[in-house]
PDB file of N, CA and C in Angstrom:
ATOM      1  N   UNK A   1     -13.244 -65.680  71.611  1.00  0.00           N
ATOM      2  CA  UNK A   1     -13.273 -64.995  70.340  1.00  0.00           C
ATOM      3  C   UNK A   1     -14.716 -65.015  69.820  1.00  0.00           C
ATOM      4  N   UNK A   2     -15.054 -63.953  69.336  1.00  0.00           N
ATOM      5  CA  UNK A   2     -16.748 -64.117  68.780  1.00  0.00           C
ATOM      6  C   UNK A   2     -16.554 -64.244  67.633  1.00  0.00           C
ATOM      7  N   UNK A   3     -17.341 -64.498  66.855  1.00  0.00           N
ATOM      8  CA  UNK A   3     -17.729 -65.004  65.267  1.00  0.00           C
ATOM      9  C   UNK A   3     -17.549 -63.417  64.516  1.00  0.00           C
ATOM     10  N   UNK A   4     -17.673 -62.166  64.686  1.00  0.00           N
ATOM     11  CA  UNK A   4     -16.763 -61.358  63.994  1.00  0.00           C
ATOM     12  C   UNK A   4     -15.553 -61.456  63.929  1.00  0.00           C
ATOM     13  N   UNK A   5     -14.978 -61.605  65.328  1.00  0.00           N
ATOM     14  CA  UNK A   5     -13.539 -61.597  65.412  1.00  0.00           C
ATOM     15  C   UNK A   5     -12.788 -62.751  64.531  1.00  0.00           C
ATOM     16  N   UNK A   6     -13.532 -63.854  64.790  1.00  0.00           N
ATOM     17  CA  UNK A   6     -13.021 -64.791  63.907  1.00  0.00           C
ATOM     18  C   UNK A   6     -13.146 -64.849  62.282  1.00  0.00           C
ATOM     19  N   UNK A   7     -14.149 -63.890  62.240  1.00  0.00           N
ATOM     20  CA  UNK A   7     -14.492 -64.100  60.507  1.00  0.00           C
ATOM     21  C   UNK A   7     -13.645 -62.762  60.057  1.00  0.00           C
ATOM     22  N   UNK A   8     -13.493 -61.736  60.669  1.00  0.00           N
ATOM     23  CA  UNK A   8     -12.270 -60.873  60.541  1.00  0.00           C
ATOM     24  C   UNK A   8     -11.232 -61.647  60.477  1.00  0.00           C
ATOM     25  N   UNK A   9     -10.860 -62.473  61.385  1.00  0.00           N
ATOM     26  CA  UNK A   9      -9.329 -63.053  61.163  1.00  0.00           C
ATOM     27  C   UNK A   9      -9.072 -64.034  59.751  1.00  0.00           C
ATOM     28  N   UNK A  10     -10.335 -64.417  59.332  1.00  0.00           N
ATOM     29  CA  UNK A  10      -9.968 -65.396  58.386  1.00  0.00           C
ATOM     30  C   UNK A  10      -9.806 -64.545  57.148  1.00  0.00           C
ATOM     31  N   UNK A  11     -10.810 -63.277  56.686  1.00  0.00           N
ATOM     32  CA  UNK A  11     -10.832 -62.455  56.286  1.00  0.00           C
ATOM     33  C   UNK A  11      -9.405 -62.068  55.904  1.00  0.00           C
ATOM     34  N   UNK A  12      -8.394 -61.422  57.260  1.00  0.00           N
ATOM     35  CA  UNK A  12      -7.312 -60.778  57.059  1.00  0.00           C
ATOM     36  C   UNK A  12      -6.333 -62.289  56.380  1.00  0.00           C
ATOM     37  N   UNK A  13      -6.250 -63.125  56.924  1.00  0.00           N
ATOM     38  CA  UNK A  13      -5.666 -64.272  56.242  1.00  0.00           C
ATOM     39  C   UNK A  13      -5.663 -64.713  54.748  1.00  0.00           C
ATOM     40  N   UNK A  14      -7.198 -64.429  54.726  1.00  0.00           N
ATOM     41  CA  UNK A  14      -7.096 -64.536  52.914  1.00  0.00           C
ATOM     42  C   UNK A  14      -6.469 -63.928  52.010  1.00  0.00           C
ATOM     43  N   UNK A  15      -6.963 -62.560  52.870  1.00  0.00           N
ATOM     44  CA  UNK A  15      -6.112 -61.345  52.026  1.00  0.00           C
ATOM     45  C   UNK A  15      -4.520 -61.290  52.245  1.00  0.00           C
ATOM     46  N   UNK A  16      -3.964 -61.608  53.121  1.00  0.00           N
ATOM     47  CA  UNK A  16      -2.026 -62.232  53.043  1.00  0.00           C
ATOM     48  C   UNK A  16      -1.975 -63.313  52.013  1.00  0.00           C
ATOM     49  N   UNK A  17      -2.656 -64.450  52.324  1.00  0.00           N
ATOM     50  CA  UNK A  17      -2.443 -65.694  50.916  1.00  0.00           C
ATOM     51  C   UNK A  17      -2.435 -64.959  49.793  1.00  0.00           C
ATOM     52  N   UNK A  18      -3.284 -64.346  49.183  1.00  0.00           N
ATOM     53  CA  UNK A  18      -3.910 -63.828  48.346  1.00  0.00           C
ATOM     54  C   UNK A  18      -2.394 -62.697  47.498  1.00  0.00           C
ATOM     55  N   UNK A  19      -2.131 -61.639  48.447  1.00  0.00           N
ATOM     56  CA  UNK A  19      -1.292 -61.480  48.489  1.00  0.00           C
ATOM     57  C   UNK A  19       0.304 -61.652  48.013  1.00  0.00           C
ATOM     58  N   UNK A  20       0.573 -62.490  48.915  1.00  0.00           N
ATOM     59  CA  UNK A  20       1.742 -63.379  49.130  1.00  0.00           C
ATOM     60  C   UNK A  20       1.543 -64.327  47.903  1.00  0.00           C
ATOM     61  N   UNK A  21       0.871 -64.939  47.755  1.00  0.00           N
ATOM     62  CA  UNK A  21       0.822 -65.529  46.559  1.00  0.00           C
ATOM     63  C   UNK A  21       0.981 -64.977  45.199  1.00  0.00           C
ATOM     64  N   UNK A  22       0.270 -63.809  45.136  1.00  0.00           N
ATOM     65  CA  UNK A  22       0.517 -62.839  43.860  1.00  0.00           C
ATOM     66  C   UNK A  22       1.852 -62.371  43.982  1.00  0.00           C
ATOM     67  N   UNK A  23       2.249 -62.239  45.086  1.00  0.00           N
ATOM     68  CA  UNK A  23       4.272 -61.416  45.257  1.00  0.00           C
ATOM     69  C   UNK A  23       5.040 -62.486  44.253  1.00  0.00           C
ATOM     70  N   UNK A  24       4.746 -63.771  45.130  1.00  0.00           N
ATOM     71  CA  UNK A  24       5.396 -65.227  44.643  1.00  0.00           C
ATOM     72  C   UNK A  24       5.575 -65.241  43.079  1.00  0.00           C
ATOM     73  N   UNK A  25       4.077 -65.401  42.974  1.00  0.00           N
ATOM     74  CA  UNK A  25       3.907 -65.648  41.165  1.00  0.00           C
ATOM     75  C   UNK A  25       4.572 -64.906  40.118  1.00  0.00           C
ATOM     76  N   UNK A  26       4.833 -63.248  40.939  1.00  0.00           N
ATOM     77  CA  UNK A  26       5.661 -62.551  40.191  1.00  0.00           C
ATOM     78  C   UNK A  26       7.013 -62.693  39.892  1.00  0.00           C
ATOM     79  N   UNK A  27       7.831 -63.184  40.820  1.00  0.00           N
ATOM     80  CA  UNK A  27       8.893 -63.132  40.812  1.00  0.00           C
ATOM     81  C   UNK A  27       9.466 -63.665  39.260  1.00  0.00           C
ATOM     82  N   UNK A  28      10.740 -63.257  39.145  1.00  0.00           N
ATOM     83  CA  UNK A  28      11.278 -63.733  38.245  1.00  0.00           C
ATOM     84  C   UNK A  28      11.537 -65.415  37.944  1.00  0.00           C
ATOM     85  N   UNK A  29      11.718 -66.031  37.321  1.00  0.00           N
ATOM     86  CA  UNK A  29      12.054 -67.732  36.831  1.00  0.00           C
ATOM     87  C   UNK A  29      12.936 -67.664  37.607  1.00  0.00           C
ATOM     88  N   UNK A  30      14.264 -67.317  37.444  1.00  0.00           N
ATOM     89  CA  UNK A  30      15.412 -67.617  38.170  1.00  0.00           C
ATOM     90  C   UNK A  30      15.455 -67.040  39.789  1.00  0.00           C
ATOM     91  N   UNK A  31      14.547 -66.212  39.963  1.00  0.00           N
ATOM     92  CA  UNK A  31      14.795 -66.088  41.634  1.00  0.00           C
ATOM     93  C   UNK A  31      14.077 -67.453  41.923  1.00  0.00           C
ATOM     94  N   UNK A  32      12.567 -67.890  41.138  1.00  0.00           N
ATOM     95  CA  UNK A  32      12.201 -69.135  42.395  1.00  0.00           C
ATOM     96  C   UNK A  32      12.591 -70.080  41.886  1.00  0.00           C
ATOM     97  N   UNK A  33      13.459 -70.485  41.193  1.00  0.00           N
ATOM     98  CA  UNK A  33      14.178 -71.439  40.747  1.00  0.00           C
ATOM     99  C   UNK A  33      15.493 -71.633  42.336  1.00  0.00           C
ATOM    100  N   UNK A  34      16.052 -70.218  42.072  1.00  0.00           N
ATOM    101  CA  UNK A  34      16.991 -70.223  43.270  1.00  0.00           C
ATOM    102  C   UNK A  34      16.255 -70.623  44.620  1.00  0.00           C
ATOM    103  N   UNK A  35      15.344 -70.071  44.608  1.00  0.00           N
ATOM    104  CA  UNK A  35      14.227 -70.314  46.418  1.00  0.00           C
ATOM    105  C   UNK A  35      14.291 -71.221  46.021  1.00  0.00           C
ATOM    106  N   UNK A  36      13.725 -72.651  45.377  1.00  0.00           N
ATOM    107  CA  UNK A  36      13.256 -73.277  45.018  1.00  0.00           C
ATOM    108  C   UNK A  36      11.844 -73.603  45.664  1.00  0.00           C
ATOM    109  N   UNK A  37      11.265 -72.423  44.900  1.00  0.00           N
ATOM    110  CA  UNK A  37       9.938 -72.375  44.890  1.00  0.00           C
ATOM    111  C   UNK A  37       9.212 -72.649  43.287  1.00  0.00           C
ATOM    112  N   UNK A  38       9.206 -72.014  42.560  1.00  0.00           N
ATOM    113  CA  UNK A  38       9.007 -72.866  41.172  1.00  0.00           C
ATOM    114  C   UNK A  38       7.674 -74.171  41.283  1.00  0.00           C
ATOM    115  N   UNK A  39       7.006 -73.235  40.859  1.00  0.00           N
ATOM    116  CA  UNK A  39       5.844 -74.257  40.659  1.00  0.00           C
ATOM    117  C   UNK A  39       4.942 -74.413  41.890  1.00  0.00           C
ATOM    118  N   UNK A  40       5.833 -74.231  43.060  1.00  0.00           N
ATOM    119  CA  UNK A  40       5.091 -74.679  44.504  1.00  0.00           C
ATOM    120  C   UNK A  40       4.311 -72.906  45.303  1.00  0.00           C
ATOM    121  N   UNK A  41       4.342 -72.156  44.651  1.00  0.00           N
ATOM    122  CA  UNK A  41       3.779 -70.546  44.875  1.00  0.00           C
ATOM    123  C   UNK A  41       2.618 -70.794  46.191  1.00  0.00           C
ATOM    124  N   UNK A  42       2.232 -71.281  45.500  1.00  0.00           N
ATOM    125  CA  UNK A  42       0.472 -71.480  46.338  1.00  0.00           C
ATOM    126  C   UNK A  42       0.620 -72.318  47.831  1.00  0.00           C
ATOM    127  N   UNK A  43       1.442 -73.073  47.729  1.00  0.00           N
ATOM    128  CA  UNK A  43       2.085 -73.968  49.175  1.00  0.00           C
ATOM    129  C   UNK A  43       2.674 -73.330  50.054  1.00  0.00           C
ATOM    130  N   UNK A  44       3.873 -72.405  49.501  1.00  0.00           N
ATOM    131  CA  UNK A  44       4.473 -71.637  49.819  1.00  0.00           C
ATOM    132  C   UNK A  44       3.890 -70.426  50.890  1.00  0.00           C
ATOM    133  N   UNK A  45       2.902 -70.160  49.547  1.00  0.00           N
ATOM    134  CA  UNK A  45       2.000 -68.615  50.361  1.00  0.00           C
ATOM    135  C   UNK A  45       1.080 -69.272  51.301  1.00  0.00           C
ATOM    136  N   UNK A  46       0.702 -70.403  51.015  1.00  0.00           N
ATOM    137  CA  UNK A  46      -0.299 -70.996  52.435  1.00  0.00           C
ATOM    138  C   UNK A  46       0.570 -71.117  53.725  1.00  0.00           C
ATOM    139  N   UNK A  47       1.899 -71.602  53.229  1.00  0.00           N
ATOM    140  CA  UNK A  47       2.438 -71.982  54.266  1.00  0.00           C
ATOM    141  C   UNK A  47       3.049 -71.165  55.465  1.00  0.00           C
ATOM    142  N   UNK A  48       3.034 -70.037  54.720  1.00  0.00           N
ATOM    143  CA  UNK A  48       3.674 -68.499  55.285  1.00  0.00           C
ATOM    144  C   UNK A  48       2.247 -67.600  56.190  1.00  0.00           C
ATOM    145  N   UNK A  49       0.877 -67.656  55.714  1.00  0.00           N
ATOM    146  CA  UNK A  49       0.180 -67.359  56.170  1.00  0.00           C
ATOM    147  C   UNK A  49      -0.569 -68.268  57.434  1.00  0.00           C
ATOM    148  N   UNK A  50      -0.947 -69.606  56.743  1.00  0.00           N
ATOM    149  CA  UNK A  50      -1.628 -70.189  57.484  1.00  0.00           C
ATOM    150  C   UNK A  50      -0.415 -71.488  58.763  1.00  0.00           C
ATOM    151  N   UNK A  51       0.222 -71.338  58.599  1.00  0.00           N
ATOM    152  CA  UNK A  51       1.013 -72.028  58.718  1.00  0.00           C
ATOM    153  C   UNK A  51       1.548 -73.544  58.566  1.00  0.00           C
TER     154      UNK A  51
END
Protein backbone atom coordinates (compact mmCIF):
# COMPACT_ATOMS: atom_id res chain seq x y z
CA UNK A 1 0.00 0.00 0.00
CA UNK A 2 1.64 3.49 -0.65
CA UNK A 3 1.16 6.46 1.58
CA UNK A 4 -1.70 7.89 -0.79
CA UNK A 5 -3.47 4.84 -0.67
CA UNK A 6 -3.25 4.75 2.89
CA UNK A 7 -3.95 8.38 3.63
CA UNK A 8 -7.01 7.96 1.23
CA UNK A 9 -8.13 5.12 3.35
CA UNK A 10 -7.93 6.93 6.56
CA UNK A 11 -9.45 9.86 4.85
CA UNK A 12 -12.55 7.66 3.68
CA UNK A 13 -12.76 6.31 7.38
CA UNK A 14 -13.07 9.59 8.91
CA UNK A 15 -15.57 10.58 6.75
CA UNK A 16 -17.94 7.14 7.78
CA UNK A 17 -17.16 8.00 11.69
CA UNK A 18 -17.96 11.34 11.02
CA UNK A 19 -20.93 10.35 9.40
CA UNK A 20 -22.22 7.52 11.29
CA UNK A 21 -21.79 9.39 14.19
CA UNK A 22 -23.92 12.37 13.08
CA UNK A 23 -26.81 9.50 11.87
CA UNK A 24 -26.39 8.20 15.66
CA UNK A 25 -26.65 11.59 17.39
CA UNK A 26 -29.76 12.16 15.49
CA UNK A 27 -31.77 9.61 16.28
CA UNK A 28 -34.57 9.96 18.44
CA UNK A 29 -34.17 9.42 22.70
CA UNK A 30 -36.24 6.45 22.58
CA UNK A 31 -34.79 4.65 19.52
CA UNK A 32 -31.14 4.75 21.32
CA UNK A 33 -32.50 4.16 24.45
CA UNK A 34 -34.04 0.94 22.72
CA UNK A 35 -30.39 0.18 20.82
CA UNK A 36 -29.04 0.96 23.86
CA UNK A 37 -26.87 3.29 22.54
CA UNK A 38 -27.65 6.50 24.54
CA UNK A 39 -24.83 8.36 25.41
CA UNK A 40 -22.29 5.80 23.83
CA UNK A 41 -22.81 7.47 19.85
CA UNK A 42 -19.15 8.07 19.37
CA UNK A 43 -18.08 4.27 20.48
CA UNK A 44 -20.62 3.03 18.60
CA UNK A 45 -19.68 4.95 15.28
CA UNK A 46 -15.94 4.07 15.95
CA UNK A 47 -16.83 0.79 16.44
CA UNK A 48 -18.78 0.28 13.17
CA UNK A 49 -16.10 2.01 11.14
CA UNK A 50 -12.90 1.29 12.64
CA UNK A 51 -13.64 -1.73 14.13
Amino acid sequence: MTLFDHVKTRLDQHMRYTRTRHELKSLPFEQKVDLDINGREDAVARHAVYG
